[in-house]
Protein backbone atom coordinates (compact mmCIF):
# COMPACT_ATOMS: atom_id res chain seq x y z
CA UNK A 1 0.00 0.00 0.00
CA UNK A 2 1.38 3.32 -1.04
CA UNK A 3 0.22 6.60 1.76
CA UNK A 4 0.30 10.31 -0.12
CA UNK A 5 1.54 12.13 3.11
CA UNK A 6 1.39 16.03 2.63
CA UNK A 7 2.71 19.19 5.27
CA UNK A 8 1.61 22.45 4.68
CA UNK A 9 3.88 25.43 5.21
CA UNK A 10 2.07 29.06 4.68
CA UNK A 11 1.96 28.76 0.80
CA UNK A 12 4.53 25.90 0.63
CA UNK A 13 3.29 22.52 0.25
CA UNK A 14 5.56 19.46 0.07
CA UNK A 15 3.84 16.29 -0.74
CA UNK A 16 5.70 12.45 -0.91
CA UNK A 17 3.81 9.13 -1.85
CA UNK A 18 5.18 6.48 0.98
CA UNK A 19 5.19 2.65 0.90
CA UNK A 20 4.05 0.29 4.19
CA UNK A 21 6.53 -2.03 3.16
CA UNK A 22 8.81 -0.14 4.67
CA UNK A 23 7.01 1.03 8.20
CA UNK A 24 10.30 2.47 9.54
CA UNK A 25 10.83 4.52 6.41
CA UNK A 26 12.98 7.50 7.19
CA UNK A 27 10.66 9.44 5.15
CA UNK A 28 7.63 9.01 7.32
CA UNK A 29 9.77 9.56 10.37
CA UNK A 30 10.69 13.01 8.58
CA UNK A 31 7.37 13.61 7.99
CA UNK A 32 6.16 13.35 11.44
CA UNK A 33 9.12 15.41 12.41
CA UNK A 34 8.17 18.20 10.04
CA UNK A 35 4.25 17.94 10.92
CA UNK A 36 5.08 17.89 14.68
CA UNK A 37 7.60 20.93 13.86
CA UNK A 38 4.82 22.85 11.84
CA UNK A 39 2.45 22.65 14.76
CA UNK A 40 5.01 24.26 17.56
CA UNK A 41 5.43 26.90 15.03
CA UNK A 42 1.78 27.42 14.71
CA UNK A 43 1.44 27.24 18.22
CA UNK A 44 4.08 30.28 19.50
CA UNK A 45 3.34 33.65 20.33
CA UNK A 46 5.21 36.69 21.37
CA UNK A 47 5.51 36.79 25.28
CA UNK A 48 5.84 40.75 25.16
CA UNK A 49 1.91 40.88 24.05
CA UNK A 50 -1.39 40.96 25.02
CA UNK A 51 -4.24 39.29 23.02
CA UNK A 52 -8.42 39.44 23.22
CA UNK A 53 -10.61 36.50 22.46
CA UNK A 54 -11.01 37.75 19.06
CA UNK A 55 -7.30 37.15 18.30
CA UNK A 56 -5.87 40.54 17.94
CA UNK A 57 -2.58 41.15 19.83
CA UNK A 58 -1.55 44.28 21.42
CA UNK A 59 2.30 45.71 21.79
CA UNK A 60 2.28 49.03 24.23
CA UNK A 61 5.43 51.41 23.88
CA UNK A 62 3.88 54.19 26.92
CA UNK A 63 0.78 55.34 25.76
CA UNK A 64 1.33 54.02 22.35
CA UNK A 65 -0.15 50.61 21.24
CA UNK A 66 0.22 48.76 18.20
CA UNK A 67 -2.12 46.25 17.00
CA UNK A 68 -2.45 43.33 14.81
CA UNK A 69 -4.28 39.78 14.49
CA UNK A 70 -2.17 36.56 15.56
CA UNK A 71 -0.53 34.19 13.25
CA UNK A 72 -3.42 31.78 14.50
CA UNK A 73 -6.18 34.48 13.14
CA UNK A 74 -4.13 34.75 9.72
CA UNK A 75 -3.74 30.84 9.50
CA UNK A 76 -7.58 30.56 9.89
CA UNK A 77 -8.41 33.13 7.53
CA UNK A 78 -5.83 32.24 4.86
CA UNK A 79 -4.50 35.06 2.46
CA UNK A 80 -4.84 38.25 2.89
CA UNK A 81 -5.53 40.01 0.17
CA UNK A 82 -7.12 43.57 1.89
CA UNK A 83 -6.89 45.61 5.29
CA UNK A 84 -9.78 48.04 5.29
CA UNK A 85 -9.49 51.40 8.21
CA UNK A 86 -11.33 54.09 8.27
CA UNK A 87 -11.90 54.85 12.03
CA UNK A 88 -8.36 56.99 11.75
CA UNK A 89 -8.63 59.88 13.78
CA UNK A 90 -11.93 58.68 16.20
CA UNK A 91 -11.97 57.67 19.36
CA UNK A 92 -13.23 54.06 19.65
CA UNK A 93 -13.66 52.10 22.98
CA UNK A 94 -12.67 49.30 23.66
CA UNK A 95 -14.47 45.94 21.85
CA UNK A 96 -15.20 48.43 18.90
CA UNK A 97 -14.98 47.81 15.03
CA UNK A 98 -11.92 48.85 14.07
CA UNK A 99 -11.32 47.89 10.50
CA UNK A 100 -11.78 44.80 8.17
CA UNK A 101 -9.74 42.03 6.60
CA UNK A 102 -10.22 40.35 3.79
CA UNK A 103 -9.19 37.32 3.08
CA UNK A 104 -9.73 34.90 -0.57
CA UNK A 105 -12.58 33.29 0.88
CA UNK A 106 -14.28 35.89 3.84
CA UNK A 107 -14.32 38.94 5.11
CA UNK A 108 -13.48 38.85 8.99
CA UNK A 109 -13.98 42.70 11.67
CA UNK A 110 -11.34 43.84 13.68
CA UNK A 111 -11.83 44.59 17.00
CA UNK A 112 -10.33 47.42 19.19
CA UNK A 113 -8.13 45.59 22.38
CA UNK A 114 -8.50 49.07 24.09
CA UNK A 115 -10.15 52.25 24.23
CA UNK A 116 -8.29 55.24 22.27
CA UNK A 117 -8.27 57.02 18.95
CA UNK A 118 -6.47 55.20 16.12
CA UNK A 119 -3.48 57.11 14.45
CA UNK A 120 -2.17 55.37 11.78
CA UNK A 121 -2.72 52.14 9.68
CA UNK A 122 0.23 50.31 8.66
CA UNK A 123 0.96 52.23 5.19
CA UNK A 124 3.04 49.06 3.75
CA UNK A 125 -0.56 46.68 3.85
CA UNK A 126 -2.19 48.99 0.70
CA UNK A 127 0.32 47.39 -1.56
CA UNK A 128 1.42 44.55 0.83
CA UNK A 129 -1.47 42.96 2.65
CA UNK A 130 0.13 39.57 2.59
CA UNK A 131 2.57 41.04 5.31
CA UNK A 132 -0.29 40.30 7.35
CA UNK A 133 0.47 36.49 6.77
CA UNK A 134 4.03 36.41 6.81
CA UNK A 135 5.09 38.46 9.91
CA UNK A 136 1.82 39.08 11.61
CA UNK A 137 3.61 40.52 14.38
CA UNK A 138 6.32 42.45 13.01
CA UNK A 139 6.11 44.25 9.44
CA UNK A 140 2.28 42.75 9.17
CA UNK A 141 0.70 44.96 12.31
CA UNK A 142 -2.20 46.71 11.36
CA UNK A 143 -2.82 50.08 13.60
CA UNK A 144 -1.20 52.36 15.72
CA UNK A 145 -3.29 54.24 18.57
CA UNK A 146 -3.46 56.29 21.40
CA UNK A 147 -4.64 54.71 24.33
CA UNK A 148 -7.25 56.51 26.56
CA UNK A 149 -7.56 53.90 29.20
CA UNK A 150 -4.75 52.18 30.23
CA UNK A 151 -6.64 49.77 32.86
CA UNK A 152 -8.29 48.40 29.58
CA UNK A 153 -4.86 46.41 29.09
CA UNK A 154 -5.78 44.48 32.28
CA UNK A 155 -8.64 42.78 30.96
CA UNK A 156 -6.39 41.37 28.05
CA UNK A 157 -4.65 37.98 28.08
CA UNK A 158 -1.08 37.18 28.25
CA UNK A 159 0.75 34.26 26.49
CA UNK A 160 -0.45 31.76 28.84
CA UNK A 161 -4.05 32.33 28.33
CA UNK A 162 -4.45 32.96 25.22
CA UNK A 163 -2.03 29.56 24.06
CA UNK A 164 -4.85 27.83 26.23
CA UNK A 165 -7.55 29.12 24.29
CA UNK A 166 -6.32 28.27 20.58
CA UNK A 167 -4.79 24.96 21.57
């Protein structure tokens, strides 16, 4: 009997056709390895941040927050192919509609971590939105803001918490 294993990696697939005649086969071994690998990957998030429920992620810098969605939010929407603001400039609180991403096959809202007025959208997404996918935590962020109420950041999760809830 012949097994078609296949790992996904972001827009890399690698696929191998594997015989049972062989049931220590390197090969499967290395695929197990790489599956196993794929999912610790999936699995790890910035310690630094905070994260709600709805899987954005906050970085603070003072007063100053910068937001994004998680690599587990990208991974579930696929690729990105549009980041839609227009709140810049108002004052949103927190749990607010922020924005919208679009993915190939939905459309998904973006909700505000914290209460605060929304500066600046990440200017590299209008020709880039698939930054969003492949560093949603560093050149992928989404929106810089003000922050109005800094207790708001207490109701957020840390690492722990949120790893609990997407595992």
């Amino acid at each position: 009997m012949v097994f078609r294993l296949k790992a996904c990696f972001g827009a890399r697939t690698v696929e191998r056709a594997v015989s049972t005649e062989k049931p220590n086969s390197p090969i499967i071994l290395c695929f197990v390895l790489i599956i196993f690998a794929a999912k610790i990957i999936i699995m790890k998030f910035p310690g630094d941040l905070r994260y709600t429920k709805d899987h954005e992620w906050i970085r603070l810098d003072g007063d100053i927050a910068t937001i994004g969605i998680t690599d587990f939010a990208q991974r579930e929407l696929g690729d990105i192919v549009y980041v839609e603001v227009e709140t810049i400039g108002k004052e949103l609180d927190a749990g607010d509609v922020f924005g919208t991403v679009e993915a190939v096959k939905t459309v998904s809202d973006l909700f505000l971590p914290v209460s605060g007025t929304i500066t600046e959208l990440n200017p590299a997404l209008a020709n880039a939105p698939e930054l969003v996918n492949n560093d949603p935590y560093g050149e992928g962020w989404m929106v810089k803001m003000k922050i109005s109420k800094g207790a708001d950041i207490n109701t957020l999760m840390d690492v722990k918490a949120y790893e609990h809830i997407v595992s």
